[in-house]
N, C-alpha and C. Protein backbone atom coordinates (compact mmCIF):
# COMPACT_ATOMS: atom_id res chain seq x y z
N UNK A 1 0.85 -1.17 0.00
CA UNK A 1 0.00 0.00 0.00
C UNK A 1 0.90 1.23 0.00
N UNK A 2 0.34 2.13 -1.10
CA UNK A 2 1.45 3.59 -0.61
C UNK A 2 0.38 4.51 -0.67
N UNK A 3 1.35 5.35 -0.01
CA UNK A 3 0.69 6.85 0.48
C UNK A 3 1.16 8.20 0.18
N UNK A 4 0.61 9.09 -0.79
CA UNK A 4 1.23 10.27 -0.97
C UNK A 4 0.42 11.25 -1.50
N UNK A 5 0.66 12.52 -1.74
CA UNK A 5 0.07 13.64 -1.85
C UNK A 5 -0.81 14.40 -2.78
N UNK A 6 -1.71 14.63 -2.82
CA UNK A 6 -2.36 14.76 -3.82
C UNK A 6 -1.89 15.97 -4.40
N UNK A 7 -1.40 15.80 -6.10
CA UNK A 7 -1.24 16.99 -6.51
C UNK A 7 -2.26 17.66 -7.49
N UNK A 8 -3.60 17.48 -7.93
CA UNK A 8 -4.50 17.72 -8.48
C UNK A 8 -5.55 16.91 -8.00
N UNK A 9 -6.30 18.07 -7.71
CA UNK A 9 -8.12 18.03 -7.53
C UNK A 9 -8.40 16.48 -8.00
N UNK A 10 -9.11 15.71 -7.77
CA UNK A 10 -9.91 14.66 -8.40
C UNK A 10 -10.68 13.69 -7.48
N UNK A 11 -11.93 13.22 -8.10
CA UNK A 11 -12.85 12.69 -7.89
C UNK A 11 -12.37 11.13 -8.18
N UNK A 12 -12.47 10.25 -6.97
CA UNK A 12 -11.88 8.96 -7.17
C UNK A 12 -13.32 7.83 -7.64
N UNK A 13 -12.70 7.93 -8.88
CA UNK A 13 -14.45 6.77 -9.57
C UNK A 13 -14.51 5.28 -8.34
N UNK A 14 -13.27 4.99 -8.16
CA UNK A 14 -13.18 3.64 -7.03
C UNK A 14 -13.82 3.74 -6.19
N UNK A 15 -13.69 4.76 -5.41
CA UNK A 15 -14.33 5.63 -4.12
C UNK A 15 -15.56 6.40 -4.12
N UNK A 16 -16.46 6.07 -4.44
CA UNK A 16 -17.93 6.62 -4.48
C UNK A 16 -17.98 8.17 -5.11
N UNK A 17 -16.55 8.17 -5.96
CA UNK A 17 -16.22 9.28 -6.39
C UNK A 17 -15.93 10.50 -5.54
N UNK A 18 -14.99 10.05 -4.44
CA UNK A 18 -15.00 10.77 -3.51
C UNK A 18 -14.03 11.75 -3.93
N UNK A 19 -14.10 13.38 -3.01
CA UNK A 19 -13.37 14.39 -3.50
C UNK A 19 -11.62 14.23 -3.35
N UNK A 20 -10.96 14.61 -3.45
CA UNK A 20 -9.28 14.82 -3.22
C UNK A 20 -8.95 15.53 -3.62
N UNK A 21 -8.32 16.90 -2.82
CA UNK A 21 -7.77 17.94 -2.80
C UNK A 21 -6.69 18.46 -2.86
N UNK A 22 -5.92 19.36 -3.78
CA UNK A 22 -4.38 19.43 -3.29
C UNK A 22 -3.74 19.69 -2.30
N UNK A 23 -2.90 18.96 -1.60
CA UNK A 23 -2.02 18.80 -0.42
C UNK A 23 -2.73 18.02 0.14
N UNK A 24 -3.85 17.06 0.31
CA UNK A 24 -4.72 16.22 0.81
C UNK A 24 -3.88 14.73 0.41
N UNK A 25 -3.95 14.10 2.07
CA UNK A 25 -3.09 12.26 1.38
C UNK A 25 -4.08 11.63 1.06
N UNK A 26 -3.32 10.55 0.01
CA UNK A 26 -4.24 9.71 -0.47
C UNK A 26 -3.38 8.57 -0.91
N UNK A 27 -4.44 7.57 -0.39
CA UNK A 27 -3.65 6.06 0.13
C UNK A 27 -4.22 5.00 -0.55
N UNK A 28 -3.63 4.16 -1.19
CA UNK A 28 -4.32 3.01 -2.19
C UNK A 28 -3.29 2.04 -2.15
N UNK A 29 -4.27 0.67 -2.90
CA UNK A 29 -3.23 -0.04 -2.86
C UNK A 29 -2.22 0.10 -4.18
N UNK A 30 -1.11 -0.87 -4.69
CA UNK A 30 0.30 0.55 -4.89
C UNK A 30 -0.40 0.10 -6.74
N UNK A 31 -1.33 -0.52 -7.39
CA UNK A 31 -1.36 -0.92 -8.38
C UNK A 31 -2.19 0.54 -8.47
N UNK A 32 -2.68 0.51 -7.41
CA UNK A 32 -3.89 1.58 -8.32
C UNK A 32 -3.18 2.83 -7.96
N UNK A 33 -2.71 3.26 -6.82
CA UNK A 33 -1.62 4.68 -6.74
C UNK A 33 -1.11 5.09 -7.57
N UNK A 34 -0.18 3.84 -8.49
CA UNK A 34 0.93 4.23 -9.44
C UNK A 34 0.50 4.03 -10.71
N UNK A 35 -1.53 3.57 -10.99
CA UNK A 35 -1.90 4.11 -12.24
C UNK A 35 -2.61 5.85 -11.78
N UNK A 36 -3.15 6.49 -10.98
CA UNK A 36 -2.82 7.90 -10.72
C UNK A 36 -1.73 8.39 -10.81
N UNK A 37 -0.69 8.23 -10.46
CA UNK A 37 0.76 8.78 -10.23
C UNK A 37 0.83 9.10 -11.74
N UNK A 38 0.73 8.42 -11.93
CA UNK A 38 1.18 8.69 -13.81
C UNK A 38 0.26 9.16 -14.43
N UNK A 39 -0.88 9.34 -14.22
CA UNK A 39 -1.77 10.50 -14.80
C UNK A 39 -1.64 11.75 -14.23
N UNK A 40 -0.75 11.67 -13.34
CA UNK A 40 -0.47 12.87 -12.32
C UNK A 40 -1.22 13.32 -11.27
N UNK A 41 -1.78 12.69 -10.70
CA UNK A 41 -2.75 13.27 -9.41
C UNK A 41 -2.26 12.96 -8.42
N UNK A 42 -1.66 12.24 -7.96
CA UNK A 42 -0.32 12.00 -6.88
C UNK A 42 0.90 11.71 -6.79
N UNK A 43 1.75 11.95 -5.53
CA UNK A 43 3.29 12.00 -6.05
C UNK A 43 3.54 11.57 -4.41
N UNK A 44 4.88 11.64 -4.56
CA UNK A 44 5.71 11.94 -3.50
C UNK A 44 5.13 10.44 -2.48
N UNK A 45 5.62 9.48 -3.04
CA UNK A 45 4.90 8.47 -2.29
C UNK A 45 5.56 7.76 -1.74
N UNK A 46 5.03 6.98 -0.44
CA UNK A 46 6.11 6.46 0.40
C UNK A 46 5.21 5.16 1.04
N UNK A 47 5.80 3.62 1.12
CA UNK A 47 5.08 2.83 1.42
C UNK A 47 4.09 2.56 2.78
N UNK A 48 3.34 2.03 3.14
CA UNK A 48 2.66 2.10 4.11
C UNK A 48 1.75 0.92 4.62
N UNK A 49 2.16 0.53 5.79
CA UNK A 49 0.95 -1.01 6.08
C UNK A 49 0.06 -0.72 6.93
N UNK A 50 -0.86 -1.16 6.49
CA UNK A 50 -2.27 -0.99 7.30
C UNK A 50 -2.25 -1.99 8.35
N UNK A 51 -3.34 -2.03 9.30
CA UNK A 51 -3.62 -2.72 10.70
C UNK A 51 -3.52 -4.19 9.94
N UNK A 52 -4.03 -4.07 8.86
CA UNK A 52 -4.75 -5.51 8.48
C UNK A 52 -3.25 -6.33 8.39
N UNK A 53 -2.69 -5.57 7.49
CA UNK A 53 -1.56 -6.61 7.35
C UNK A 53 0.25 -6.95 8.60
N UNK A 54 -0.65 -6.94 9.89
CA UNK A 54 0.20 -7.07 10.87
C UNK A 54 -0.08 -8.37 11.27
């Protein structure tokens, strides 16, 4: 899972089309992060484990 910063506004279709704001984090798992990343809506990303996977 990674986690990093939103650099453009967008509405996540995955997410009930939920809002995301610039400078707002935003956390996915890393397949779907790093198809945003490359459309450019997030950056600066750094890995991250959730409760689940302890």
């Amino acid at each position: 899972m990674l986690e990093g910063k939103v650099l453009k506004d967008f509405n996540d279709k995955e997410n009930n089309l939920k809002k995301y704001a610039v400078g707002k984090k935003f956390k996915a798992e890393d397949k779907r992060y790093k198809e945003l990343e490359e459309k450019g809506f997030v950056g600066e990303d750094k890995e991250v484990t959730s409760k689940n996977d302890k």
